[in-house]
Protein backbone atom coordinates (compact mmCIF):
# COMPACT_ATOMS: atom_id res chain seq x y z
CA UNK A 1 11.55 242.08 63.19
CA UNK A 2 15.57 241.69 63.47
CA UNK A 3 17.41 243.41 66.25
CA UNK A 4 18.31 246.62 66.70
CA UNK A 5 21.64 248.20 68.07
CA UNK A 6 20.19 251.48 69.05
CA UNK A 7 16.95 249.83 70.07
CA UNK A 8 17.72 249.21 73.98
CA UNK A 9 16.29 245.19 73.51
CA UNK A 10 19.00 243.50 75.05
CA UNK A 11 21.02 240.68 72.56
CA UNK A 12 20.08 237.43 72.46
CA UNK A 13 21.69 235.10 75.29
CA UNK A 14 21.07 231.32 74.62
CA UNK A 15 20.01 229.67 77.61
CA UNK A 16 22.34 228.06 79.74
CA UNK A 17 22.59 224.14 79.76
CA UNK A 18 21.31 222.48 83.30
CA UNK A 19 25.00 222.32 83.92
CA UNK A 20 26.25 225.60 83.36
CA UNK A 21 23.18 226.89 85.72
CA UNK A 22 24.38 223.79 88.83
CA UNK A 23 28.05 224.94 88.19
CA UNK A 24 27.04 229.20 88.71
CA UNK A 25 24.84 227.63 91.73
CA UNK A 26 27.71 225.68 93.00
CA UNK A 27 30.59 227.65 92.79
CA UNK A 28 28.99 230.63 95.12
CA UNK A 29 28.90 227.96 97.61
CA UNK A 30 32.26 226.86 97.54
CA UNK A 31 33.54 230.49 97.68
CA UNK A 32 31.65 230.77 100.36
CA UNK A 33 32.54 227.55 102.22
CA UNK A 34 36.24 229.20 101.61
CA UNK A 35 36.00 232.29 102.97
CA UNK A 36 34.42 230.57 105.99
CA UNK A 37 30.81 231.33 105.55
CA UNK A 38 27.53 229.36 105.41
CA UNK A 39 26.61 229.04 101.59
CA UNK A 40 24.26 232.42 101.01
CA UNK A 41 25.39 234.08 103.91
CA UNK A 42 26.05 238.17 103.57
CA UNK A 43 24.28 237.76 99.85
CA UNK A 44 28.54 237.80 98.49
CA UNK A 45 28.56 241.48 100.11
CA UNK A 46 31.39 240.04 102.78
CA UNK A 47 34.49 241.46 102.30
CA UNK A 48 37.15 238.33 100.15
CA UNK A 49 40.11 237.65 102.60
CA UNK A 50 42.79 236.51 100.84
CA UNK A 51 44.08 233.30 102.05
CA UNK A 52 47.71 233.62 103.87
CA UNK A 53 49.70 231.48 101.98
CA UNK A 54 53.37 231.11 101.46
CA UNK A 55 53.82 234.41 99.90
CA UNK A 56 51.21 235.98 102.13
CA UNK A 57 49.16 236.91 99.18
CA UNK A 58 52.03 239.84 98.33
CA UNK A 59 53.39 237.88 95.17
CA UNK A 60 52.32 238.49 91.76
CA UNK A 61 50.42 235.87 90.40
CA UNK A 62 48.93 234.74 93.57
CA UNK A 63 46.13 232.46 93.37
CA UNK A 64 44.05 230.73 96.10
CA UNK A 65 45.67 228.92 98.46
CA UNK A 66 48.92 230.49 97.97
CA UNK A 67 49.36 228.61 94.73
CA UNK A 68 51.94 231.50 93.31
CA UNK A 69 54.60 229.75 95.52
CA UNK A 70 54.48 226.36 94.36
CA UNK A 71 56.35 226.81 91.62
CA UNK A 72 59.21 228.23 93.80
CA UNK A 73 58.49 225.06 96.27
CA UNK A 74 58.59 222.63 93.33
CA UNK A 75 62.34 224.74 92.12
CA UNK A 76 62.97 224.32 96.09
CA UNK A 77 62.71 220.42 96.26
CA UNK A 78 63.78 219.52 93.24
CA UNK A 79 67.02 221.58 94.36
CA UNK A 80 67.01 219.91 97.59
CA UNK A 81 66.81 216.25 95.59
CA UNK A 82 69.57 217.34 93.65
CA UNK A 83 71.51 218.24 96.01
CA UNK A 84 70.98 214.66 98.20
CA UNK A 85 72.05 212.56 95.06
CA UNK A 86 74.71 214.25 94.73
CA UNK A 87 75.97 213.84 98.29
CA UNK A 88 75.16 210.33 98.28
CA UNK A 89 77.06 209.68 94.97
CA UNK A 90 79.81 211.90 96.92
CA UNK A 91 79.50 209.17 99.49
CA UNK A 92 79.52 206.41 97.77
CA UNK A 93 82.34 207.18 95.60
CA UNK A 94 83.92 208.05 99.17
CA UNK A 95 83.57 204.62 100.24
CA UNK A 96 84.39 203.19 97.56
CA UNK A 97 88.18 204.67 97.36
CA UNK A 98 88.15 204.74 101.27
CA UNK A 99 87.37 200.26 99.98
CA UNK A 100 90.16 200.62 97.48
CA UNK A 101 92.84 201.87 99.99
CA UNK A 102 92.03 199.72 102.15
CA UNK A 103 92.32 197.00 99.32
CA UNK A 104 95.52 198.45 98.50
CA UNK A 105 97.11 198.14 102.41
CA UNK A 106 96.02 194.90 102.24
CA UNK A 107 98.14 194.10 98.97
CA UNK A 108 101.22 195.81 100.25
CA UNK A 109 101.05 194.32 104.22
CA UNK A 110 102.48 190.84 102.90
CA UNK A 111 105.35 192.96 101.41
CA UNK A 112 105.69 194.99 104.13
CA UNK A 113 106.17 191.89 106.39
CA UNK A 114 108.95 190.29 103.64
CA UNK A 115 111.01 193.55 103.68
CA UNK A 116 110.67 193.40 107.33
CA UNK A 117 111.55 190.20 107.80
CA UNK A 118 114.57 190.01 105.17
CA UNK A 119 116.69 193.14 107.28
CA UNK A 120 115.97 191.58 110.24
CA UNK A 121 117.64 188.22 108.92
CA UNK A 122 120.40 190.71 107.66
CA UNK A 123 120.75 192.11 111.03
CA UNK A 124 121.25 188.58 112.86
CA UNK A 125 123.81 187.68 110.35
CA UNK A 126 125.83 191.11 110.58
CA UNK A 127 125.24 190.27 114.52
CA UNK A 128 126.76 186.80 114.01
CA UNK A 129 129.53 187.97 111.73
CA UNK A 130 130.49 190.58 114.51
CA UNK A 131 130.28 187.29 117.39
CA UNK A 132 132.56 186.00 115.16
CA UNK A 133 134.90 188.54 114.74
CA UNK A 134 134.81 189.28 118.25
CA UNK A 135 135.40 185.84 119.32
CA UNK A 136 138.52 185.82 116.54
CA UNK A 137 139.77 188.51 118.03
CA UNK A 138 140.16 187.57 121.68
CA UNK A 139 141.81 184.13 119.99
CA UNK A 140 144.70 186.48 118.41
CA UNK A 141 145.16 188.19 121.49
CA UNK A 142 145.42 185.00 123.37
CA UNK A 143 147.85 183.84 120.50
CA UNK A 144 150.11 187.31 120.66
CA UNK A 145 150.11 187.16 124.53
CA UNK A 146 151.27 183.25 125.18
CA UNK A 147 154.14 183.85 122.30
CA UNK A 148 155.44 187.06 124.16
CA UNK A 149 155.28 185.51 127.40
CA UNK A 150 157.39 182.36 126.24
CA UNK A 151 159.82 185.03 124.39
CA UNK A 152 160.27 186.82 127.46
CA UNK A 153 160.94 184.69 129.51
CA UNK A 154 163.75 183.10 127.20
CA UNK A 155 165.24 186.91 127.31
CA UNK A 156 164.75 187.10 131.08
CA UNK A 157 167.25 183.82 131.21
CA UNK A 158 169.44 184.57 129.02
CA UNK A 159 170.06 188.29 130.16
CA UNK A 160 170.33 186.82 133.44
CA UNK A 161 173.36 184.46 132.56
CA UNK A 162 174.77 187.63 131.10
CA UNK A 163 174.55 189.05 134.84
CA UNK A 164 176.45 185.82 135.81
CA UNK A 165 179.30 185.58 133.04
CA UNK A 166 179.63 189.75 132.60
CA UNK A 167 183.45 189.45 133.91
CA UNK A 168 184.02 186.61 131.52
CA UNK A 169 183.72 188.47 127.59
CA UNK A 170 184.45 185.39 126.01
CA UNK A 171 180.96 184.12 126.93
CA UNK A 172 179.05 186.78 125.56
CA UNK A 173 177.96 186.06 122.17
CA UNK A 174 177.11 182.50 122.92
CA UNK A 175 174.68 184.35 125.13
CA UNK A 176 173.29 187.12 123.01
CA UNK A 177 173.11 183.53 120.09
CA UNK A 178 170.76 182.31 122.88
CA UNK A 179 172.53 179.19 123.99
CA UNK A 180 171.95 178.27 127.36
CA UNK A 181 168.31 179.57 127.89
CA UNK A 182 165.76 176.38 128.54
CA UNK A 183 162.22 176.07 126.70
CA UNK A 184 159.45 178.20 128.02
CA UNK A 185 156.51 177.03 126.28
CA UNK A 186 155.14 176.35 129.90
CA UNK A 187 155.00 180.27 129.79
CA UNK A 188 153.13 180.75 126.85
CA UNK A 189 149.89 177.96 128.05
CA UNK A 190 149.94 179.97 131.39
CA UNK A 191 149.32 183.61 129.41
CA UNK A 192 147.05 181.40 126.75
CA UNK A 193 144.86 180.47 129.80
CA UNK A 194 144.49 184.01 131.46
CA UNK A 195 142.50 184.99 128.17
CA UNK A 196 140.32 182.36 127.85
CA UNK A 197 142.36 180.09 125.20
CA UNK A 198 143.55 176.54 125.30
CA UNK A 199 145.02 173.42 123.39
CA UNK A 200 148.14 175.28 123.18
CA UNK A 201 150.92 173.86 120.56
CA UNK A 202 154.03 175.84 121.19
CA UNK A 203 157.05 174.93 119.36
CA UNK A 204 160.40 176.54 120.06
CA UNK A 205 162.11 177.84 116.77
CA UNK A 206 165.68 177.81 117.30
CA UNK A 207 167.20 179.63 120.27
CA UNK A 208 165.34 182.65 119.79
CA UNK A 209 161.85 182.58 118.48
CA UNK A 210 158.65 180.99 119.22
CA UNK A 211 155.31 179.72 117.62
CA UNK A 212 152.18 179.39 119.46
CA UNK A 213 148.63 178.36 118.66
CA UNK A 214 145.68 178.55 120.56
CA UNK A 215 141.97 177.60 120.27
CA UNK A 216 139.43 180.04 122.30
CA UNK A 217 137.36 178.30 125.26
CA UNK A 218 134.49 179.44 124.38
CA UNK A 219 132.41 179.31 121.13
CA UNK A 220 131.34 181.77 119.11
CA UNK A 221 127.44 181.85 120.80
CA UNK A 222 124.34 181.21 118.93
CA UNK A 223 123.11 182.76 116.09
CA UNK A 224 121.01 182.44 112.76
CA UNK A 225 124.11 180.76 111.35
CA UNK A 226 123.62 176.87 113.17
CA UNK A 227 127.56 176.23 112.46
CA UNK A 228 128.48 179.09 115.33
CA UNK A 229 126.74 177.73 117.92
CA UNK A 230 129.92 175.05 118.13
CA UNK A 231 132.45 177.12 116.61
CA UNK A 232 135.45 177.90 117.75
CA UNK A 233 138.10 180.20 117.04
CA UNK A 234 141.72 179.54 116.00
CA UNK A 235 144.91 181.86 116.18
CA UNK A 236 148.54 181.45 115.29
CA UNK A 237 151.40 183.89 116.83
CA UNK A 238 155.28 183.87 116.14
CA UNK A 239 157.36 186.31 118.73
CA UNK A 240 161.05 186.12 118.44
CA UNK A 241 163.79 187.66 120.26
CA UNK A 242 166.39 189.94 118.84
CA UNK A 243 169.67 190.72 120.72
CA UNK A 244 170.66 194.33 120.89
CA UNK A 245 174.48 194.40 121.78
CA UNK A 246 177.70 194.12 120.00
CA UNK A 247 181.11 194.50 121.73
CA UNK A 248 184.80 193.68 120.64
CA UNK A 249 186.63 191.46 122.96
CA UNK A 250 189.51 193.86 124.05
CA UNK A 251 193.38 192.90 122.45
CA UNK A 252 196.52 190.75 123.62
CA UNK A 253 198.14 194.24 125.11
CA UNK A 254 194.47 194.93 127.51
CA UNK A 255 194.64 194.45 131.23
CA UNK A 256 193.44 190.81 132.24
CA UNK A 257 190.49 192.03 134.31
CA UNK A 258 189.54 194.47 131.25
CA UNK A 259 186.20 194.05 129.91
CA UNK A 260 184.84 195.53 126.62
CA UNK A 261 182.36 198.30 125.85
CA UNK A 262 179.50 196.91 124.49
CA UNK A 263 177.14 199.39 122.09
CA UNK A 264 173.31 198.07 122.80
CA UNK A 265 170.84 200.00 120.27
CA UNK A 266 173.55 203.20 119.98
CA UNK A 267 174.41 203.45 123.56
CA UNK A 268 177.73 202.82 125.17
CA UNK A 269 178.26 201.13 128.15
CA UNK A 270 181.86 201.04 130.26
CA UNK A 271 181.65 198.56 132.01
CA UNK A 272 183.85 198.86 135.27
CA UNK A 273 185.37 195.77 136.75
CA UNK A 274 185.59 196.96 140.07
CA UNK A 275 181.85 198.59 140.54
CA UNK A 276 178.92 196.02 138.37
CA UNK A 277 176.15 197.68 139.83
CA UNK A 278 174.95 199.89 136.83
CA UNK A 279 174.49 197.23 133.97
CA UNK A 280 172.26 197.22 131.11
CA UNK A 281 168.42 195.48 131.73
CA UNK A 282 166.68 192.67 129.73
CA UNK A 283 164.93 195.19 127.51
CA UNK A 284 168.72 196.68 126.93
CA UNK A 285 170.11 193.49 126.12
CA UNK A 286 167.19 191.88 123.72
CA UNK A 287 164.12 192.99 122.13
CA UNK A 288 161.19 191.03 121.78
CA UNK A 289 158.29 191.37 119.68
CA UNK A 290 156.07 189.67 117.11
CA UNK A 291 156.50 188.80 113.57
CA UNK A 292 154.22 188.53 110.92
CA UNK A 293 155.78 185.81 108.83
């Protein structure tokens, strides 16, 4: 007799496999074991706690154990592992340009120490050329001074025999010619001296000039150029003396004590036979100064 849907006889179940009946047997036990009881305990009438995971059991999804945040755990640290290659590539690529710049200072020191050293080689040779310029200076000055002083003195002596032959006119041009003064080189190695200068050659050039040369005492000092260490400097000076008077000697018809007016630079002087006190100076009579021929 087949089965019958309005019958009440219940449909036919196959019967379960030895398995399937240990596995409904077993899996009581284990719920049990997780909810904290002894297996069979409370018959399953014991309220099921939920198990306070990371969501605590308020997430959607949830299943034992908290598994419905794992997935968000797994996004977490797979964020997190992201994240910590990233800084160490961030790192290392760090390194490696903090390794190139370093790399590159390392290139550009030698250069640095070239450039450095090449101005400070300029520097010592501008210093040297300014020793020597210095020390060719003080030789010129040595030069100018010792031809003055010998030119000087020659107008000192010959305005001097002026003084002496003033009432005698006749013996006035001779004078102003220079004839009569002695050589005063002796002057010119004295002033040569006071600035530091010797092996004076002074040589008289006529009546009324001089030439003087002088070498400096003292070299031109050490320096990156060898050659200044010994070096000394050399200077050439020519002074002369120019007279500064002209007179006309008076005529046959003049007193014999008369003495002629005699124009020095545009200025008149009357000279008075009887009172010889006023009378023109050295610088009145003569001018000296340098020459540069």
């Amino acid at each position: 007799m087949g089965p019958s849907s309005g019958s009440g006889v219940p449909s036919y179940v196959p019967h379960a496999s030895a398995s399937n009946r240990e596995e409904r047997h077993e899996r009581p036990a284990a719920e049990d074991r997780h909810r904290g009881q002894a297996p069979g305990d409370g018959g399953g009438t014991a309220p099921r706690r939920r198990r306070q995971g990371a969501d605590r059991g308020g997430v959607s999804g949830d299943h034992r154990g908290g598994g419905g945040d794992r997935g968000v755990d797994r996004e977490y640290e797979s964020g997190r592992d992201h994240r910590q290659q990233t800084d160490g590539s961030d790192r290392q690529g760090g390194s490696l340009t903090r390794r190139r710049a370093r790399g590159d200072g390392g290139q550009a020191f030698p250069i640095y120490i070239t450039v450095v050293a090449g101005l400070l080689f300029l520097a010592f040779a501008y210093f040297a050329v300014g020793q020597a310029a210095v020390n060719r200076n003080g030789a010129q000055t040595a030069a100018d001074a010792a031809a003055l002083a010998a030119a000087q003195e020659t107008r000192d002596q010959l305005a001097g025999q002026w003084e002496l032959d003033v009432r005698d006119p006749t013996k006035w041009q001779d004078i102003f010619d220079g004839v009569g003064a002695t050589d005063s080189c002796w002057r010119a190695t004295e002033l040569a001296s006071m600035n530091d200068a010797g092996t004076v050659q002074c040589i008289p050039d006529g009546h009324l000039s001089y030439s003087v040369t002088v070498q400096t005492n003292k070299a031109m000092g050490d320096s990156v150029v060898p050659i200044t260490s010994t070096k000394r400097s050399h200077a050439s000076a020519t002074a002369v003396i120019e007279p500064l008077c002209s007179f006309e000697l008076p005529g046959d018809d003049a007193e014999d004590d008369a003495l002629p007016t005699l124009t020095c630079d545009d200025v008149d002087w009357e000279l008075d036979p009887e009172d010889l006190t006023d009378l023109p100076g050295p610088e009145d009579l003569f001018d000296v100064h340098l020459t540069t021929g």
